[in-house]
C-alpha atoms as a PDB file:
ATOM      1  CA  UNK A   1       0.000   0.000   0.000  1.00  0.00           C
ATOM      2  CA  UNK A   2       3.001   2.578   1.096  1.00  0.00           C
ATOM      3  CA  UNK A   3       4.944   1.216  -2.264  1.00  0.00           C
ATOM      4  CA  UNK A   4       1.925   2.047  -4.271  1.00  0.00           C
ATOM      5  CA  UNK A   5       1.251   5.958  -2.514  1.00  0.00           C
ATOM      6  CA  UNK A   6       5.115   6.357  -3.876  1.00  0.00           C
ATOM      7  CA  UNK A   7       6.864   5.935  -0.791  1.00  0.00           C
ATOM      8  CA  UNK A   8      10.184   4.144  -0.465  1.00  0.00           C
ATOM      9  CA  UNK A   9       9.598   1.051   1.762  1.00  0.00           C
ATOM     10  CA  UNK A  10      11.714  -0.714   3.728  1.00  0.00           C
ATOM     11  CA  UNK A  11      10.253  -3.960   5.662  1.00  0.00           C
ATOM     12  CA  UNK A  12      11.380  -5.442   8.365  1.00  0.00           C
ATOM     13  CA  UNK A  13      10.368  -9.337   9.587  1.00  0.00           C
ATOM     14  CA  UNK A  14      10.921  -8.395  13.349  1.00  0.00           C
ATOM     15  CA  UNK A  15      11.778  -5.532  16.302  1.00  0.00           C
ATOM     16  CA  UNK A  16      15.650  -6.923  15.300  1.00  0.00           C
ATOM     17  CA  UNK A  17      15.357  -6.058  11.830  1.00  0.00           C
ATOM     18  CA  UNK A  18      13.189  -2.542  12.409  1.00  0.00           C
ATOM     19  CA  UNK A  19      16.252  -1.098  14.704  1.00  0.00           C
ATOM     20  CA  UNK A  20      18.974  -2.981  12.743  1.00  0.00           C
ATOM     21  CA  UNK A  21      17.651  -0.961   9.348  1.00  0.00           C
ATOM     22  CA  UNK A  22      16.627   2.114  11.338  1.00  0.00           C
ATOM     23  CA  UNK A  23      20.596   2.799  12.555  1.00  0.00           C
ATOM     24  CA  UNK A  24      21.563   1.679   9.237  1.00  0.00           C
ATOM     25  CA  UNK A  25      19.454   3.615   6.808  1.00  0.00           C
ATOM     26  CA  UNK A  26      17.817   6.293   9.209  1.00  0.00           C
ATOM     27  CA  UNK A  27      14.217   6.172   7.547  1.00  0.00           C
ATOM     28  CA  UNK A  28      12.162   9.806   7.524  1.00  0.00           C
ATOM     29  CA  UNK A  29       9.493   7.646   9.510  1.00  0.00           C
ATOM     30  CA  UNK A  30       9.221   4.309  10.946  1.00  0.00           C
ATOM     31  CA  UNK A  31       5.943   2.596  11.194  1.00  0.00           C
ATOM     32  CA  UNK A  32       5.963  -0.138  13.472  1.00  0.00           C
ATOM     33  CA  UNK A  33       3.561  -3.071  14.981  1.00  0.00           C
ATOM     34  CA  UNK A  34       3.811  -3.140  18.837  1.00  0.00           C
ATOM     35  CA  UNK A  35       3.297  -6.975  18.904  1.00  0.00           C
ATOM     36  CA  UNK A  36       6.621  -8.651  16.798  1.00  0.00           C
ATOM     37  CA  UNK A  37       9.075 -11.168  17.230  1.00  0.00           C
ATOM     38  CA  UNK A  38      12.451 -10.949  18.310  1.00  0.00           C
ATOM     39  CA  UNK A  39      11.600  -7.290  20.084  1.00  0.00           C
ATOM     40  CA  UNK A  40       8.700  -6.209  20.416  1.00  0.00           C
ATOM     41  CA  UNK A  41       7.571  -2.459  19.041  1.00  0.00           C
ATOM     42  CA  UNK A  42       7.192  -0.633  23.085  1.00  0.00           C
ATOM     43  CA  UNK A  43      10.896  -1.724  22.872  1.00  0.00           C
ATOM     44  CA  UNK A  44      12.068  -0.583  19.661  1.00  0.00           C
ATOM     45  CA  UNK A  45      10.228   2.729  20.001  1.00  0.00           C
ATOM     46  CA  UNK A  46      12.004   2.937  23.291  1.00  0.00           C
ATOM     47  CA  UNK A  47      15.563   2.446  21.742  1.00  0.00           C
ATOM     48  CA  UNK A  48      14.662   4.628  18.486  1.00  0.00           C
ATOM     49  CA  UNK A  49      13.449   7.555  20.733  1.00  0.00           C
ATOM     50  CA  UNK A  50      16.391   7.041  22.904  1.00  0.00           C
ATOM     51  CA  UNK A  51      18.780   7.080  19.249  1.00  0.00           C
ATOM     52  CA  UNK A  52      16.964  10.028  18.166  1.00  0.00           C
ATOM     53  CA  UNK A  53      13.847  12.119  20.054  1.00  0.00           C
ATOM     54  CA  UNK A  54      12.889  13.461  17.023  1.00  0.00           C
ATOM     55  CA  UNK A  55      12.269  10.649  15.255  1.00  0.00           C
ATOM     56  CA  UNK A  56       8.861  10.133  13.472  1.00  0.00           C
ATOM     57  CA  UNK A  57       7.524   6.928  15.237  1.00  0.00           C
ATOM     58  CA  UNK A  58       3.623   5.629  13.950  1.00  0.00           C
ATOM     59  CA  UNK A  59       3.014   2.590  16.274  1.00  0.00           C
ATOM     60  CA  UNK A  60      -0.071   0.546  14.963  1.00  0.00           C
ATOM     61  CA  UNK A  61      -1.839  -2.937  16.711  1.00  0.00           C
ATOM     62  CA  UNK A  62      -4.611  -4.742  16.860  1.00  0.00           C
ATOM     63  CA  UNK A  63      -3.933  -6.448  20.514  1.00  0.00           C
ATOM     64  CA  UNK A  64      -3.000  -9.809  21.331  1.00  0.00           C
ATOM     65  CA  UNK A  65      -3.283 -10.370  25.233  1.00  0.00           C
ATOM     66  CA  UNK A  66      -4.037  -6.949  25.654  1.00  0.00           C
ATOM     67  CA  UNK A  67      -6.883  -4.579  24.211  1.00  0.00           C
ATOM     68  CA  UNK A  68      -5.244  -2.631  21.252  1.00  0.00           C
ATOM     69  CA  UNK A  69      -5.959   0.482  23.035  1.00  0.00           C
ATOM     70  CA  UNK A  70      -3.823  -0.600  26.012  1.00  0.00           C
ATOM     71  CA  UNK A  71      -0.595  -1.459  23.676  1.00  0.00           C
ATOM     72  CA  UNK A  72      -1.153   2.490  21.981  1.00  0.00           C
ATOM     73  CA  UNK A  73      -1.431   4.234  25.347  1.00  0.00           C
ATOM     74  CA  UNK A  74       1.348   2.435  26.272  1.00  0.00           C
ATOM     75  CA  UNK A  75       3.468   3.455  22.857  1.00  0.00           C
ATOM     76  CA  UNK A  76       1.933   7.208  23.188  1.00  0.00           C
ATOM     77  CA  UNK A  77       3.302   7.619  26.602  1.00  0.00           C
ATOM     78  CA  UNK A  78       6.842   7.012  25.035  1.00  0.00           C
ATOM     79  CA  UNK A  79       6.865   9.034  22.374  1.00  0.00           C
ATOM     80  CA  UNK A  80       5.212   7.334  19.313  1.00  0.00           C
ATOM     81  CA  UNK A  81       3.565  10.290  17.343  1.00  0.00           C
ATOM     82  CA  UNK A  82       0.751   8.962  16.008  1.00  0.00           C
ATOM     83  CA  UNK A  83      -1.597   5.246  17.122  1.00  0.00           C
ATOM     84  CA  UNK A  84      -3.135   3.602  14.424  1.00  0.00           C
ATOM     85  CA  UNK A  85      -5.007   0.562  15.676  1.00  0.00           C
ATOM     86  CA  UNK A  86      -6.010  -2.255  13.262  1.00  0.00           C
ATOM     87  CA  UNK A  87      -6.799  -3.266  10.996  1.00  0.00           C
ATOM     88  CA  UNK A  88      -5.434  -0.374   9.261  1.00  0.00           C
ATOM     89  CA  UNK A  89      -7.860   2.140   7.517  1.00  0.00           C
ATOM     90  CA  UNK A  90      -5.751   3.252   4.334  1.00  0.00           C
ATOM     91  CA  UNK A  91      -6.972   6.793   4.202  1.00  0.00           C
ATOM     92  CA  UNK A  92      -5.930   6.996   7.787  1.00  0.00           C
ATOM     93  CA  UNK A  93      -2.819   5.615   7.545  1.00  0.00           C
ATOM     94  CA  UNK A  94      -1.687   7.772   4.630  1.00  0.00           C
ATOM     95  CA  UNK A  95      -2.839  10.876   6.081  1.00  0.00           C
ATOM     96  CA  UNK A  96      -1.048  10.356   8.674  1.00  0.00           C
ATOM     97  CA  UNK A  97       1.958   9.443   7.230  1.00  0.00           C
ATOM     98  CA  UNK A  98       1.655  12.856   5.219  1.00  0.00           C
ATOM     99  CA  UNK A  99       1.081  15.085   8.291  1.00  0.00           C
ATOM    100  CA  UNK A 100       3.846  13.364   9.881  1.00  0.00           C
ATOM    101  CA  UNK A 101       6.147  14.329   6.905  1.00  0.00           C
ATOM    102  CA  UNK A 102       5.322  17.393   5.916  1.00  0.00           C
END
């Protein structure tokens, strides 16, 4: 969906991978799912914020043990700017993604 609103994508399997290619490549914005392998997104928002304050963080979930409200307050009160829960409304997401950059 990102790919096809002309937006250079880069995926990652697990909270690993998402830090691994944010110190590497240093994305404009990194959307992430608070409930991955490896790491889960409260963490790798955490260490991202922590890298860099100003980075653009959209955390997004649809719950697993917890409500999917309860994992976005959770990634709100450190520092993701925008909650998306799921599934994902397109129009949503993109807008947000625009606001975010500008």
């Amino acid at each position: 969906m990102l790919k096809e609103a002309g937006f250079d994508v880069i995926e990652a399997c697990n909270g690993d991978e998402c830090l691994s290619n944010y110190n590497a490549k240093s994305p404009d914005l990194v959307l992430v799912d608070i409930v991955m392998p490896e790491k889960d997104g409260i963490t790798a928002i955490k260490q991202i914020k922590s890298k860099n304050r100003l980075a653009k963080v959209v955390a997004m979930s649809g719950g697993l043990v917890l409500t999917p409200d309860a994992y976005l307050d959770e990634a709100r009160e450190i520092g993701a700017d925008y909650v998306i829960p799921k599934p994902l409304d397109r129009r949503q997401l993109l807008e947000t993604i625009q606001n975010l950059l500008g």
